[in-house]
N, C-alpha and C. Protein backbone atom coordinates (compact mmCIF):
# COMPACT_ATOMS: atom_id res chain seq x y z
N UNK A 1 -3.15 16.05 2.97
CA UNK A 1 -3.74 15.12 2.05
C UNK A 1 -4.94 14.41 2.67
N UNK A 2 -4.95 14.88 4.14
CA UNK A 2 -6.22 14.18 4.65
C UNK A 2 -7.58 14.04 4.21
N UNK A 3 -8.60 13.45 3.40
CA UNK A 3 -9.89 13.64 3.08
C UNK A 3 -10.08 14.21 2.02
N UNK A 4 -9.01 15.00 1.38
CA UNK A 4 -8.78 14.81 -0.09
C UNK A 4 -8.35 13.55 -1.29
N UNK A 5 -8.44 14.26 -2.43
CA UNK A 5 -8.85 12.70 -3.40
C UNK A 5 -6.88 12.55 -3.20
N UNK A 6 -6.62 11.15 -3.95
CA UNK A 6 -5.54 10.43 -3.95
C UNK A 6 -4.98 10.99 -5.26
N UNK A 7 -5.29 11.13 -5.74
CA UNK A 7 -4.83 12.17 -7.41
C UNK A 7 -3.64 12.64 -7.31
N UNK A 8 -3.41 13.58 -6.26
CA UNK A 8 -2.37 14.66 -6.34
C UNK A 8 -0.99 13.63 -6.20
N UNK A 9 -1.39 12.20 -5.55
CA UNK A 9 -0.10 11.30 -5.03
C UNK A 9 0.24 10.45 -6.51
N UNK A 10 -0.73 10.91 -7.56
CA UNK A 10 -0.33 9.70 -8.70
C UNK A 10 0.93 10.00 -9.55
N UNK A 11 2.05 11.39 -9.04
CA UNK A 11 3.00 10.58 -9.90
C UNK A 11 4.27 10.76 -8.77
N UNK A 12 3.67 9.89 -7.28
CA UNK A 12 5.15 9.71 -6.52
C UNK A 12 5.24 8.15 -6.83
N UNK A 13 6.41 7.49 -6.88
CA UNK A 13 6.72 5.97 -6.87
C UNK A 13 5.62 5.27 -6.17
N UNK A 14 5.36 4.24 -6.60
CA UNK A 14 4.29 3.65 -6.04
C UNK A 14 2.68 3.61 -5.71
N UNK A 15 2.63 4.78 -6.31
CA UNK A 15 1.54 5.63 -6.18
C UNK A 15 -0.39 4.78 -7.35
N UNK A 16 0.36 3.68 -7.75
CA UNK A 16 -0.17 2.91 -8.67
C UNK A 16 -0.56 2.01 -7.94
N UNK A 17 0.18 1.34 -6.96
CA UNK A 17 -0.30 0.35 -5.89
C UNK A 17 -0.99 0.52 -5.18
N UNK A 18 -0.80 1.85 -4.37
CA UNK A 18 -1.60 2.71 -3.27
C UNK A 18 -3.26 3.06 -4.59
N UNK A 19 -3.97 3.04 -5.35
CA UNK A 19 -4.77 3.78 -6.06
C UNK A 19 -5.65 2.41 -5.98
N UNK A 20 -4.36 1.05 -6.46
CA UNK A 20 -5.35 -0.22 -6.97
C UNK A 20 -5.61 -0.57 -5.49
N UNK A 21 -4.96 -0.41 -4.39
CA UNK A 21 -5.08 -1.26 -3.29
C UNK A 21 -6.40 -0.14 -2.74
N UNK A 22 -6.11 0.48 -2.09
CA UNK A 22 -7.45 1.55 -1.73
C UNK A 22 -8.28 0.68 -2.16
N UNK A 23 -8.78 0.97 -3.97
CA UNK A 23 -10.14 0.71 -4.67
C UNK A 23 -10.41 -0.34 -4.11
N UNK A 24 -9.64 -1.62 -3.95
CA UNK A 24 -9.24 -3.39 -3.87
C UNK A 24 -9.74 -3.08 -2.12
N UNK A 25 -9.80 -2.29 -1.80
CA UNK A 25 -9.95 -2.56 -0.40
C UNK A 25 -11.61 -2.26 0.12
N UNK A 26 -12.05 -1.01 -0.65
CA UNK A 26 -13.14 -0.28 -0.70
C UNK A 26 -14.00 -1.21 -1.08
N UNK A 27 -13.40 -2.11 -2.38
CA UNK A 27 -14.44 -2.60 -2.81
C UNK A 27 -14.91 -4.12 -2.15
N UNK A 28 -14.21 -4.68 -1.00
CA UNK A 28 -13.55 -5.85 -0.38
C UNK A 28 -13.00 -6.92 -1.62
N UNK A 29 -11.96 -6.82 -1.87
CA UNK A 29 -10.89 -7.61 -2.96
C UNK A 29 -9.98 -7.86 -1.90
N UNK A 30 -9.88 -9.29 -2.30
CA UNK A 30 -8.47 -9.60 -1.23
C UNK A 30 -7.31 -9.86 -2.18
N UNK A 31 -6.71 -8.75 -2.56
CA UNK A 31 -5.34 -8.35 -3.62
C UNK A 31 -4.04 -8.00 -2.82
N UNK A 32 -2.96 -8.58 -3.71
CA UNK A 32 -1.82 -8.13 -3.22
C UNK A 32 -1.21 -6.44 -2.79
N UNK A 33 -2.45 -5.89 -3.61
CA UNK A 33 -2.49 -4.78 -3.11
C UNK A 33 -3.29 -4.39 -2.06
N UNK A 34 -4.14 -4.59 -1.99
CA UNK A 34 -5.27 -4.58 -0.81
C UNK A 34 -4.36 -4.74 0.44
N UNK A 35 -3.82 -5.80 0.46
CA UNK A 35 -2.64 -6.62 1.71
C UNK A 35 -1.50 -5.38 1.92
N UNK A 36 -1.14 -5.07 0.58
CA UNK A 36 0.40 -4.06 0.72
C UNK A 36 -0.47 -2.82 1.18
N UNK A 37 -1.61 -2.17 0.95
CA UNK A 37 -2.03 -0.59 1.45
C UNK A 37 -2.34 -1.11 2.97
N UNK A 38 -2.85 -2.25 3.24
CA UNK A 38 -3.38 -2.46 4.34
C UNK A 38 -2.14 -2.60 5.61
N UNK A 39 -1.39 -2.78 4.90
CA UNK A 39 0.35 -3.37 6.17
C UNK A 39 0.90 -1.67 6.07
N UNK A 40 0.70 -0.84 5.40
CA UNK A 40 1.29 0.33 5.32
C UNK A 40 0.40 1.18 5.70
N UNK A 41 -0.71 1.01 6.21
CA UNK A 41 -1.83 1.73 7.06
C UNK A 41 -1.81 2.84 7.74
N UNK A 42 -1.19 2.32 8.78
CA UNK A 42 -0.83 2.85 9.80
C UNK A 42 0.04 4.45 9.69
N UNK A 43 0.98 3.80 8.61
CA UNK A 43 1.91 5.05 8.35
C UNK A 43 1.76 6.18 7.56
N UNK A 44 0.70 5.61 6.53
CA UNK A 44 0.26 6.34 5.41
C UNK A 44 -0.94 6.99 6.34
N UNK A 45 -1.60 6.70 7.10
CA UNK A 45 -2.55 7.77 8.29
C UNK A 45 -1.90 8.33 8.93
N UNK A 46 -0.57 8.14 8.94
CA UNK A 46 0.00 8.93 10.35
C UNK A 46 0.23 10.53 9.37
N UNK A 47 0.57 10.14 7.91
CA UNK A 47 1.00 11.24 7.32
C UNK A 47 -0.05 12.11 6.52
N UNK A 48 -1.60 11.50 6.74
CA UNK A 48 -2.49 12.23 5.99
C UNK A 48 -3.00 11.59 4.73
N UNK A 49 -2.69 10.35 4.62
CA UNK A 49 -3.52 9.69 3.23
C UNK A 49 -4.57 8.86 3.76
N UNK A 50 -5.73 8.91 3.67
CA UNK A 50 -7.38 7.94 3.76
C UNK A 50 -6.97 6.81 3.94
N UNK A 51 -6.90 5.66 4.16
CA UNK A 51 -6.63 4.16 4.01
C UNK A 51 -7.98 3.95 4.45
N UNK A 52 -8.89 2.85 3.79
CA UNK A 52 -10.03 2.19 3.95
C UNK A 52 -9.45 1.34 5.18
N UNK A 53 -10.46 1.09 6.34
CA UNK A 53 -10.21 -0.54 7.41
C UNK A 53 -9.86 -1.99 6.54
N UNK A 54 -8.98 -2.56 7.57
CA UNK A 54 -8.85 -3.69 6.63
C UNK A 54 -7.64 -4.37 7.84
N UNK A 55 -7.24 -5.29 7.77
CA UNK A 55 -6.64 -6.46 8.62
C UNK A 55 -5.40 -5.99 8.70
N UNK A 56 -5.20 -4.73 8.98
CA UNK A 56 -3.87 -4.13 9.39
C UNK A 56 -2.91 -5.32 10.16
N UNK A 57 -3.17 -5.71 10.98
CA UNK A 57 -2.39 -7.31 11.94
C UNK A 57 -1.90 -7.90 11.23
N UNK A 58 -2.83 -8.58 10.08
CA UNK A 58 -2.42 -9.74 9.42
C UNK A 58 -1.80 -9.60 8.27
N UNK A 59 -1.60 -8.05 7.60
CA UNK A 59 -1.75 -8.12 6.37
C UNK A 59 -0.49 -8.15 5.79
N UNK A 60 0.62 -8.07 6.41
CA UNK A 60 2.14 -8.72 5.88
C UNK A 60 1.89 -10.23 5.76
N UNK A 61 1.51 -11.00 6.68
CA UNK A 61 1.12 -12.60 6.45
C UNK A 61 0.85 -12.92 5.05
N UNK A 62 -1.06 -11.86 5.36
CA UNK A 62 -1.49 -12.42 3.69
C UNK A 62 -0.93 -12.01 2.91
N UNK A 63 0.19 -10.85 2.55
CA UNK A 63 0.66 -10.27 1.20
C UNK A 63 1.20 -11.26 1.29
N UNK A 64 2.44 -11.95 1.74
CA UNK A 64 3.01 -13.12 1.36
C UNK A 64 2.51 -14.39 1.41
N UNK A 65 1.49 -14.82 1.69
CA UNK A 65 0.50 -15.51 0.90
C UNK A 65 0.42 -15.74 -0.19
N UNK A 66 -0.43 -14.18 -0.73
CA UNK A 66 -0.71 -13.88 -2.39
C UNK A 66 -0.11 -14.22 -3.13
N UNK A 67 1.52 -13.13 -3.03
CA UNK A 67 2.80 -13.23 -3.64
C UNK A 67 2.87 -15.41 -4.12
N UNK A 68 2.82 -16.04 -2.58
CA UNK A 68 3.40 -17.13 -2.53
C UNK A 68 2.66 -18.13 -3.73
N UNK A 69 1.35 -17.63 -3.44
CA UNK A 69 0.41 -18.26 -4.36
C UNK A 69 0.79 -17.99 -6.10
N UNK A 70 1.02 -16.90 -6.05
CA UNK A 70 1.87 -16.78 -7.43
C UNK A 70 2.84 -17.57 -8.29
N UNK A 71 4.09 -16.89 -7.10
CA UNK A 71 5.14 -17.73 -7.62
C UNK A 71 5.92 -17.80 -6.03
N UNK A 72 5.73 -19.19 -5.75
CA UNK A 72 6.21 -19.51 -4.34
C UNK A 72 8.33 -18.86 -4.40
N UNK A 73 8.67 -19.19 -5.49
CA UNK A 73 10.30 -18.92 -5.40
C UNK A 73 10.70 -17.65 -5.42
N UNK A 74 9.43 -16.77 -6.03
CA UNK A 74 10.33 -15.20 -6.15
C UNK A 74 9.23 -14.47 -5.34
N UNK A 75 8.16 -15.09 -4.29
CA UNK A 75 7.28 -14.28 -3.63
C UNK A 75 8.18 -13.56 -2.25
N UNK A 76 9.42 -14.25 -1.57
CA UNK A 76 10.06 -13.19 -0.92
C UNK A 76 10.67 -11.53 -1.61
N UNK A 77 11.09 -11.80 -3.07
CA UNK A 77 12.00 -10.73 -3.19
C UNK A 77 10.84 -9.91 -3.48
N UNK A 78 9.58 -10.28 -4.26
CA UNK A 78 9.04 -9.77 -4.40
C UNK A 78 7.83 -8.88 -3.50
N UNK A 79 8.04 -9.53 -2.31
CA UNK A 79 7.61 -8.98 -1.21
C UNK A 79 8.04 -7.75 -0.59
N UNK A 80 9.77 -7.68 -0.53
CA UNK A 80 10.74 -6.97 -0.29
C UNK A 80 10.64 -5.59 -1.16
N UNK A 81 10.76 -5.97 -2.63
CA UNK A 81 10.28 -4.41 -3.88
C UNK A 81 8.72 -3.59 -3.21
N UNK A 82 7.53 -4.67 -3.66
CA UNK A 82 6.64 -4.58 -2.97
C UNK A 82 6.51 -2.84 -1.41
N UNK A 83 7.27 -3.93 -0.77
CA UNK A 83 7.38 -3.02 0.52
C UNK A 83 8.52 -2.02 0.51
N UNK A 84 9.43 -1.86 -0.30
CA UNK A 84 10.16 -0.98 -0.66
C UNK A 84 9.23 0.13 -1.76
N UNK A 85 8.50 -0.23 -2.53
CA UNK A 85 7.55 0.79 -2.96
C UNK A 85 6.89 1.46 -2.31
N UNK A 86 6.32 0.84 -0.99
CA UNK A 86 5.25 1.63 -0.34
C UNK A 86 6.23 2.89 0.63
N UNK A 87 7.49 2.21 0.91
CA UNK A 87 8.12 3.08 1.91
C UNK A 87 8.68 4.36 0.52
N UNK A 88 9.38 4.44 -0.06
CA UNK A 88 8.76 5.02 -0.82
C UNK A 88 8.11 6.19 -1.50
N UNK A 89 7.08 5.55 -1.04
CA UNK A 89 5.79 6.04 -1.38
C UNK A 89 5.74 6.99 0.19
N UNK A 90 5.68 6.49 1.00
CA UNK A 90 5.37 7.35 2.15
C UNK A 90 6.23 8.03 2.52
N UNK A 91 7.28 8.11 2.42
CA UNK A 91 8.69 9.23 2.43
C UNK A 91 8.57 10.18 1.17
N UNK A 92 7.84 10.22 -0.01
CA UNK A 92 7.97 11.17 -1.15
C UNK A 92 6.68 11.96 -0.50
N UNK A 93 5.36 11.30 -0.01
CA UNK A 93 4.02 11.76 0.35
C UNK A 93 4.83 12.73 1.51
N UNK A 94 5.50 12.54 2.64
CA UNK A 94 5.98 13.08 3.58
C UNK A 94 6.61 14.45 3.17
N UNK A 95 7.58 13.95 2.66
CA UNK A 95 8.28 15.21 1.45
C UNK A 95 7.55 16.28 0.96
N UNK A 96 5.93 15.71 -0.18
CA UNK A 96 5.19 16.70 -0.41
C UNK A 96 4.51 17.50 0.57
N UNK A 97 3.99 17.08 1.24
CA UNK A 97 3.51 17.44 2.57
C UNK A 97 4.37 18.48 3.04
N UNK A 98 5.73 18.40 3.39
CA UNK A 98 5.75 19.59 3.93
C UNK A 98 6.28 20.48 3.35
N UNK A 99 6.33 20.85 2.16
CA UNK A 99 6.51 21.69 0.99
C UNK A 99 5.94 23.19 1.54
């Protein structure tokens, strides 16, 4: 999936977050998605998906930030789904991959 378009990933779980966060990142948007592709970086390169640069370090902090700024009472669980989407997401991408 390396350097190819993101298309082929649009109907694994999560695959809606990973599309808005990319764009959100490309375009510099500081989004809860931007934050969630950016904290899942690392892993989603390890397996062959593009990730734009972006504050890989910080970016669990700011997702719960965002979230908090939302709705301070349900920004943990929602942090938790959140990051349960992306994993996910990178275990189904893994899966296709080695098909």
């Amino acid at each position: 999936m390396c350097g190819q378009s993101l298309e082929p990933l649009g109907d694994l779980p999560g695959a809606d977050l990973l599309l808005r966060g990319v764009d959100d990142l490309e375009s510099g948007r500081d989004t809860v998605e931007a934050a969630l592709v950016s904290m899942a970086a690392p892993r989603l390169r390890q397996i062959g998906i593009e990730v734009p640069d972006g504050r890989d370090d910080e970016a669990g902090h700011r997702l719960y930030a965002l979230l908090a700024e939302e709705d301070r009472a349900g920004a943990h669980s929602r942090y938790n789904a959140l990051v349960g989407r992306m994993v996910s997401l990178a275990r189904a991408a893994e899966h296709a991959r080695s098909r």
